[in-house]
N, C-alpha and C. Protein backbone atom coordinates (compact mmCIF):
# COMPACT_ATOMS: atom_id res chain seq x y z
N UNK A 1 117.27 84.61 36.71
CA UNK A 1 117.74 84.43 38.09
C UNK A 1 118.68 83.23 38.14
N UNK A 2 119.77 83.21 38.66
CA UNK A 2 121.03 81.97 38.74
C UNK A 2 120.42 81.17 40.03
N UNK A 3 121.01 80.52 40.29
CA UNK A 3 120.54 79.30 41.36
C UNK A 3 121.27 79.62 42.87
N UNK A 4 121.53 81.14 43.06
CA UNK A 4 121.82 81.95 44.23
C UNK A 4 120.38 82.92 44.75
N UNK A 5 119.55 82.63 43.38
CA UNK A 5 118.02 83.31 43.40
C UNK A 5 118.75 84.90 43.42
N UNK A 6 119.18 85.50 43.05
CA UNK A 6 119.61 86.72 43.18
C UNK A 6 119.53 87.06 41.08
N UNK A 7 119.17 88.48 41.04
CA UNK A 7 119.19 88.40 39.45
C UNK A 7 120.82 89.15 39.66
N UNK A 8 121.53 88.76 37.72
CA UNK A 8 122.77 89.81 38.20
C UNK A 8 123.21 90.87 38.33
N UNK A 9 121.86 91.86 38.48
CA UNK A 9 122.54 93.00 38.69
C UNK A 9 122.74 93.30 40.26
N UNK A 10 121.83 92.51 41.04
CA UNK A 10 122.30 92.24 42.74
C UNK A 10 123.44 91.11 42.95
N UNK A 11 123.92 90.63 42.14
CA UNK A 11 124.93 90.30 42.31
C UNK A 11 126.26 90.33 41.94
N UNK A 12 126.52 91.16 40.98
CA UNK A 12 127.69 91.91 40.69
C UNK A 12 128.46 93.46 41.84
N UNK A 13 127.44 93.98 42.64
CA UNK A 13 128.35 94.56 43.75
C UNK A 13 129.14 93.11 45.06
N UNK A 14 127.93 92.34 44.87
CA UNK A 14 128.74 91.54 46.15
C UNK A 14 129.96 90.36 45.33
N UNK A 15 130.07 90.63 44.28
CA UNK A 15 131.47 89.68 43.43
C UNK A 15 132.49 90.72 43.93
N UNK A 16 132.20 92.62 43.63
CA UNK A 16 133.01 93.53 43.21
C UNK A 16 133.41 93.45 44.67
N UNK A 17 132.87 93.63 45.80
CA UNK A 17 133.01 93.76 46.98
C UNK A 17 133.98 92.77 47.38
N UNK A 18 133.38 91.35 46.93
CA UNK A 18 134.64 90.28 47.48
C UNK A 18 135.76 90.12 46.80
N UNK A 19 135.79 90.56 45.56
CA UNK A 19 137.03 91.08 44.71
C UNK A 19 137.75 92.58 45.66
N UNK A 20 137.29 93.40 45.86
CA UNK A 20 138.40 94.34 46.87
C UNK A 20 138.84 93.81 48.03
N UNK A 21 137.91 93.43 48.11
CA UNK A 21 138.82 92.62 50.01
C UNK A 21 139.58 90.66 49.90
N UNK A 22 139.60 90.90 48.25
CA UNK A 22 140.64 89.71 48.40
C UNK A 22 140.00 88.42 48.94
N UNK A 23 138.71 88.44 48.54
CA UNK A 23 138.00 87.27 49.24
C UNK A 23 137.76 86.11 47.96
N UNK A 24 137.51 87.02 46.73
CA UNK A 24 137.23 86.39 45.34
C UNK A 24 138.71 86.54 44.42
N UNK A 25 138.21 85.92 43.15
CA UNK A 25 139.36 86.21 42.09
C UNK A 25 138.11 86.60 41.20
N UNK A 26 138.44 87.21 39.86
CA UNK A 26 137.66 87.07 38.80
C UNK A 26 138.10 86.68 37.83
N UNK A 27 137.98 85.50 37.00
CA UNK A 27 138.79 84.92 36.02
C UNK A 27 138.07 84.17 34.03
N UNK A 28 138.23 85.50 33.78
CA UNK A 28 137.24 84.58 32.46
C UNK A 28 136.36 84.67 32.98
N UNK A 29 135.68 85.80 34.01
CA UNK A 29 134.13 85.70 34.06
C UNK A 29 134.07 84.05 35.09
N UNK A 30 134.53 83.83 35.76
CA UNK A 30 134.51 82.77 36.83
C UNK A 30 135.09 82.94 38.13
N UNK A 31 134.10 83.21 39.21
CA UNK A 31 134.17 83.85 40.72
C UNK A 31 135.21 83.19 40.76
N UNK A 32 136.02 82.76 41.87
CA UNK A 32 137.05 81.71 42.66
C UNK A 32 137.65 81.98 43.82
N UNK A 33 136.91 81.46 44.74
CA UNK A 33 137.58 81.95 45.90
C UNK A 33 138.65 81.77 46.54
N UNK A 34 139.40 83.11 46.85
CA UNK A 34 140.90 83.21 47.08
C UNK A 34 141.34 82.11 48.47
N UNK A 35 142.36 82.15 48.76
CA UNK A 35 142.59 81.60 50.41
C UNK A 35 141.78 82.22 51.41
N UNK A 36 142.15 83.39 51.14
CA UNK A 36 140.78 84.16 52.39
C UNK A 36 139.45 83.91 52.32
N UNK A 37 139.12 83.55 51.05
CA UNK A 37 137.72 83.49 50.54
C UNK A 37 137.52 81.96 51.39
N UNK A 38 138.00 81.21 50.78
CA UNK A 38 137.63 79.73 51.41
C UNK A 38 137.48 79.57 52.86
N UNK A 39 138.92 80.67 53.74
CA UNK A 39 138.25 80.58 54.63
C UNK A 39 137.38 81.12 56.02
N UNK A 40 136.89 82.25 54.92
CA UNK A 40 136.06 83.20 55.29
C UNK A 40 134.45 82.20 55.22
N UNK A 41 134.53 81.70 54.54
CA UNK A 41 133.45 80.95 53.70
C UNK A 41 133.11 79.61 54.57
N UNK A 42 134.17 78.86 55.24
CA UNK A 42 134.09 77.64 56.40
C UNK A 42 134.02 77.95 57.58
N UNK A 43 134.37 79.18 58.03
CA UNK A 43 134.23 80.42 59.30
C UNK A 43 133.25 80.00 59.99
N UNK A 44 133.22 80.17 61.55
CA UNK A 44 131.79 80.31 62.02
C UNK A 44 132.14 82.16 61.84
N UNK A 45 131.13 82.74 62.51
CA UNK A 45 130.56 83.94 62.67
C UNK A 45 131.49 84.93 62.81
N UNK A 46 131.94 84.59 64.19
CA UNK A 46 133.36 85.50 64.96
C UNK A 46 134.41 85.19 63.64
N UNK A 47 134.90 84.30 63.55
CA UNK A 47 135.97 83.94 63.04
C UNK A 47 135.83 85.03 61.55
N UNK A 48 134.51 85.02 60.82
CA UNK A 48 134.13 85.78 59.55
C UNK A 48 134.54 86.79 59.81
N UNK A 49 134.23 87.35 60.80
CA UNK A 49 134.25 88.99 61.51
C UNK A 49 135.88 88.96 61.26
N UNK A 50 136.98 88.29 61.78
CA UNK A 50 137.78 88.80 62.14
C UNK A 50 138.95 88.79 60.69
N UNK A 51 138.29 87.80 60.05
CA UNK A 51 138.54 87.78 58.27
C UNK A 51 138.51 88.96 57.79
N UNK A 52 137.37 89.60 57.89
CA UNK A 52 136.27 90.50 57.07
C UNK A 52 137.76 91.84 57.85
N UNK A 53 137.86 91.41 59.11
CA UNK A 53 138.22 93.16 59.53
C UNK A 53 139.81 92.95 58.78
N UNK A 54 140.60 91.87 58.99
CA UNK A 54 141.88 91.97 58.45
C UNK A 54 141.67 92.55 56.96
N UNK A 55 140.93 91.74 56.24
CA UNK A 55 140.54 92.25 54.93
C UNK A 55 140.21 93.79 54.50
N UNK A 56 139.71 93.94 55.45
CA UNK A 56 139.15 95.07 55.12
C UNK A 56 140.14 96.28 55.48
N UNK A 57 141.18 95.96 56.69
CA UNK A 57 142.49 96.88 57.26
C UNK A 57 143.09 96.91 56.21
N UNK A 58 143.61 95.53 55.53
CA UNK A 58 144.53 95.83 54.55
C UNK A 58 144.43 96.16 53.58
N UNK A 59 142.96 96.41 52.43
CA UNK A 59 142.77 97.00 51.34
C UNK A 59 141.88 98.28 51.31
N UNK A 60 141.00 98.56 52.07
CA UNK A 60 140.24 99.71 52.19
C UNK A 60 140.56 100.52 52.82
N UNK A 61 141.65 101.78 52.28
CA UNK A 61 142.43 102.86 53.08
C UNK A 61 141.38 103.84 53.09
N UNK A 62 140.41 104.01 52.80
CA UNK A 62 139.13 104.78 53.58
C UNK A 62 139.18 104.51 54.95
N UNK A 63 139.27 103.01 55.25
CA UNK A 63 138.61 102.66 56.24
C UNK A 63 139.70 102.96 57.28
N UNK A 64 140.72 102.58 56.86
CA UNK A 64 142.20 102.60 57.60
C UNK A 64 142.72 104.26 58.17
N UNK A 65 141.86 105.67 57.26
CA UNK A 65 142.12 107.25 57.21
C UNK A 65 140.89 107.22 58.60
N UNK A 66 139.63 106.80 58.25
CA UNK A 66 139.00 107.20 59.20
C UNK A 66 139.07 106.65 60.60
N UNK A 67 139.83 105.38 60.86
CA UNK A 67 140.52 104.95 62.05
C UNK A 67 141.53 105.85 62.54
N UNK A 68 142.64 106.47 61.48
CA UNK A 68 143.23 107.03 62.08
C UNK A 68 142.94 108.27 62.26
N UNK A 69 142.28 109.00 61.88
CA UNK A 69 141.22 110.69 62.25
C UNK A 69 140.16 109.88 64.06
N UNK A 70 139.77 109.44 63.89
CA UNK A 70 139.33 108.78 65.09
C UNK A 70 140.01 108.85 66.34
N UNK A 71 141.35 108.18 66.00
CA UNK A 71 141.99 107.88 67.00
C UNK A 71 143.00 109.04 67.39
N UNK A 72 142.68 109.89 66.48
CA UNK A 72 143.79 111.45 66.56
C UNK A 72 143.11 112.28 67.16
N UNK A 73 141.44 112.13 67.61
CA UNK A 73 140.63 113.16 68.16
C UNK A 73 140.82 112.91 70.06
N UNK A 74 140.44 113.67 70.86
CA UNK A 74 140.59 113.44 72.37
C UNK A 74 139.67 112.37 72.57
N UNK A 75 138.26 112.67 72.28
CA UNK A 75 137.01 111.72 72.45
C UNK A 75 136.66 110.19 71.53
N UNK A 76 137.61 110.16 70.37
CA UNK A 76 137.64 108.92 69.53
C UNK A 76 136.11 108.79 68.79
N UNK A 77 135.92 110.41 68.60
CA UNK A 77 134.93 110.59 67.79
C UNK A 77 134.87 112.16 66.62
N UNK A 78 134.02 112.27 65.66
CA UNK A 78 134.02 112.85 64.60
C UNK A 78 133.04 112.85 63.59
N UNK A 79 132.25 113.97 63.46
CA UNK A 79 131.17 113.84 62.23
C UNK A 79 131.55 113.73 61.42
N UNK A 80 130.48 112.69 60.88
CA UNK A 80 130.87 111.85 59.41
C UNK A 80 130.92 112.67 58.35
N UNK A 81 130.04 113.71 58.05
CA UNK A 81 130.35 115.09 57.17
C UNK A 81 131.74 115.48 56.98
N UNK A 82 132.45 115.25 57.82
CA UNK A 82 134.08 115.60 57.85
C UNK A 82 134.06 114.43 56.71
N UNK A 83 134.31 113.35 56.93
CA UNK A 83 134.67 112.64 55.28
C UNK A 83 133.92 112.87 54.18
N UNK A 84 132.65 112.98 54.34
CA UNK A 84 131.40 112.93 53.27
C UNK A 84 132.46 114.51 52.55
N UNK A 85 132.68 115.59 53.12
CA UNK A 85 132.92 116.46 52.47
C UNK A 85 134.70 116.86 51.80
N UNK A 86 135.40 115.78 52.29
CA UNK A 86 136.64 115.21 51.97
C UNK A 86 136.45 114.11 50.38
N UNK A 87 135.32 113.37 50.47
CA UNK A 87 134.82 112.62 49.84
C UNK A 87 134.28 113.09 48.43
N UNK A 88 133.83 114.55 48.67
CA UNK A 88 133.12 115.36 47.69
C UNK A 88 133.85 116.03 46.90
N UNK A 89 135.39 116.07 47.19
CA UNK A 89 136.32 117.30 46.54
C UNK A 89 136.50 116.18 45.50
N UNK A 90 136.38 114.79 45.79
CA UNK A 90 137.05 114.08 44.44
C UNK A 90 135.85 113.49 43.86
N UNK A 91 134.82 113.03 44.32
CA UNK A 91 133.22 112.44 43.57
C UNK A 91 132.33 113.36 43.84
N UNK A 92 131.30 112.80 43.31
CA UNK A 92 129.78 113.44 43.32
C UNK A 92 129.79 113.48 44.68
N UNK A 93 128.38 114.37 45.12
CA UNK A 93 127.74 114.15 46.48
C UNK A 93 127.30 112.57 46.83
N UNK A 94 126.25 112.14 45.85
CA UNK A 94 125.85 111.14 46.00
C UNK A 94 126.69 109.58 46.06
N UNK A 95 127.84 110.04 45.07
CA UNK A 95 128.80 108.94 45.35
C UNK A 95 129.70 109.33 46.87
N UNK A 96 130.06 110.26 46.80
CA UNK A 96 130.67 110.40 48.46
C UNK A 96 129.30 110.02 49.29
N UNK A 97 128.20 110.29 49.44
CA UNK A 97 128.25 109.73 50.17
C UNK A 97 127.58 107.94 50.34
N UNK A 98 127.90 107.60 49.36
CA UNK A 98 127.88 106.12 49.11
C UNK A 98 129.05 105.20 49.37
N UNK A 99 130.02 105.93 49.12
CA UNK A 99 131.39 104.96 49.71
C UNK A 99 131.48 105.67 50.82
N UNK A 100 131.27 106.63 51.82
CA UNK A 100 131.07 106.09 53.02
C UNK A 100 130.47 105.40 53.83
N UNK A 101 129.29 105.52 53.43
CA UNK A 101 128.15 104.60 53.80
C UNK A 101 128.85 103.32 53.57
N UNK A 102 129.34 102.77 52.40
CA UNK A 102 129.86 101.22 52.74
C UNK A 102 130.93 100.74 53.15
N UNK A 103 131.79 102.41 53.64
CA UNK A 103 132.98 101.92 54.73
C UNK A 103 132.70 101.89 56.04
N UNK A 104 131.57 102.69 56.24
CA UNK A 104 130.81 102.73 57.98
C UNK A 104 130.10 101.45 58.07
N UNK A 105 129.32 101.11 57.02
CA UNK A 105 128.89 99.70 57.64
C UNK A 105 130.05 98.12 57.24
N UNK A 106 131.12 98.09 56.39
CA UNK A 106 131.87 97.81 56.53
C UNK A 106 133.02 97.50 58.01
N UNK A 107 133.05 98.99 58.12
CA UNK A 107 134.02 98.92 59.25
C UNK A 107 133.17 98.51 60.91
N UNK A 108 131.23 98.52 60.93
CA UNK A 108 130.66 98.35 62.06
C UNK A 108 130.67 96.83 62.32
N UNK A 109 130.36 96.32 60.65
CA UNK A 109 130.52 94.90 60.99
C UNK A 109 131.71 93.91 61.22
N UNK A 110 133.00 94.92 61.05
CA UNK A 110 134.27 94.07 61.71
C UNK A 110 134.38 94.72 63.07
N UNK A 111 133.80 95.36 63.36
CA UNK A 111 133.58 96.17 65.19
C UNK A 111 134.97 96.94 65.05
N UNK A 112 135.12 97.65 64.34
CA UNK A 112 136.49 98.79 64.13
C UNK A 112 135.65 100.00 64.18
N UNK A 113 134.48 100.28 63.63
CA UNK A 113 133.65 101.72 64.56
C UNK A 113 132.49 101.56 65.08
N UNK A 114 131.92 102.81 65.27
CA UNK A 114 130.40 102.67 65.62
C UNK A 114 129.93 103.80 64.99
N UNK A 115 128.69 104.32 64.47
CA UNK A 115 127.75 105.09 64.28
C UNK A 115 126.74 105.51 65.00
N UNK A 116 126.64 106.61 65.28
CA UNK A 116 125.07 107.18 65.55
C UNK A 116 124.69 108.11 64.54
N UNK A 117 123.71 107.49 64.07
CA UNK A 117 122.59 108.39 62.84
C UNK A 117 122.16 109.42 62.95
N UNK A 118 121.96 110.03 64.79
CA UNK A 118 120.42 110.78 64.88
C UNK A 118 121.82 112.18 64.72
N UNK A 119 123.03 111.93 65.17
CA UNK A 119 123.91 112.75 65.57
C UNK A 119 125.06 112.84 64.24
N UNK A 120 124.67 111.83 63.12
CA UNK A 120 125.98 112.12 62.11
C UNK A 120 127.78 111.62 63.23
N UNK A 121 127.78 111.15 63.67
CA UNK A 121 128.74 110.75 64.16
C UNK A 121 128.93 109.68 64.77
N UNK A 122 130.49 109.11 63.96
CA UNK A 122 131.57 108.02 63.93
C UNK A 122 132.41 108.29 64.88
N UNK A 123 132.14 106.86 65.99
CA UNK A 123 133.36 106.68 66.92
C UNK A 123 133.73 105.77 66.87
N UNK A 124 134.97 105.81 67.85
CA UNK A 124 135.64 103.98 68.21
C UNK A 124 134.89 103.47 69.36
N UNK A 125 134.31 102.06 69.27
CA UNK A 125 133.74 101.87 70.44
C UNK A 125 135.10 100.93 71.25
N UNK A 126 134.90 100.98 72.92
CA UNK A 126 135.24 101.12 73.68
C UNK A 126 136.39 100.30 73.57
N UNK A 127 135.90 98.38 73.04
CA UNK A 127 136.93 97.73 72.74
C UNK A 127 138.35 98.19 71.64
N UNK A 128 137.65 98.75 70.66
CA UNK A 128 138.76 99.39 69.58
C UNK A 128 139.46 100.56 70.22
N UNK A 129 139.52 100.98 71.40
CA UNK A 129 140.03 102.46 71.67
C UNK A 129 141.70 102.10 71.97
């Protein structure tokens, strides 16, 4: 266990994660946090959020396809099966539906969608419309 108390195999998705959104570098096997990283990292809360969503607009074109299918519907909504099965023509089941799963909660925690579980369906909530 490193002195983050995490062993590394829980901590190699959240390096890989802050390596796609430009938050980390990886160098010789040595994290380093980018400009965004540092100041994602001195952030209060809001301010993280609004890091996290730029970050996340500009490198995760998952996230950026299902904003714009969203915003192309009348109601600014769409079952998530519509990607999961877009998702499936190029990965497994289980990997489709794993990178959606971490672009839906990705994209909930920069408040760019919303989810309901009981219904399988992704909308824009009210502020994002």
């Amino acid at each position: 266990m490193d002195p983050l108390g995490l062993e590394a195999g829980d901590l190699l998705p959240v390096v890989e994660a802050a390596d796609l959104l430009d938050l980390v570098e990886v160098v010789e096997g040595d994290v380093i946090l980018t400009e965004a990283g540092r100041k994602f990292a001195a952030a209060d809360p809001e301010t993280r959020r609004r890091i996290f969503r730029r970050q996340l607009l500009d490198r995760v074109e998952l996230v950026r396809e299902l904003l714009e299918a969203l915003r192309a519907t009348p109601q600014h909504r769409i079952l998530a099966q519509v990607f999961r099965s877009r998702l499936e023509q190029v990965f497994s089941r289980a990997e489709a539906a794993r990178q959606l799963e971490t672009a839906v909660a990705w994209a909930r925690y920069a408040g760019l969608l919303g989810y309901d579980p009981k219904l399988d369906v992704l909308f824009l909530p009210a502020e994002a419309e």
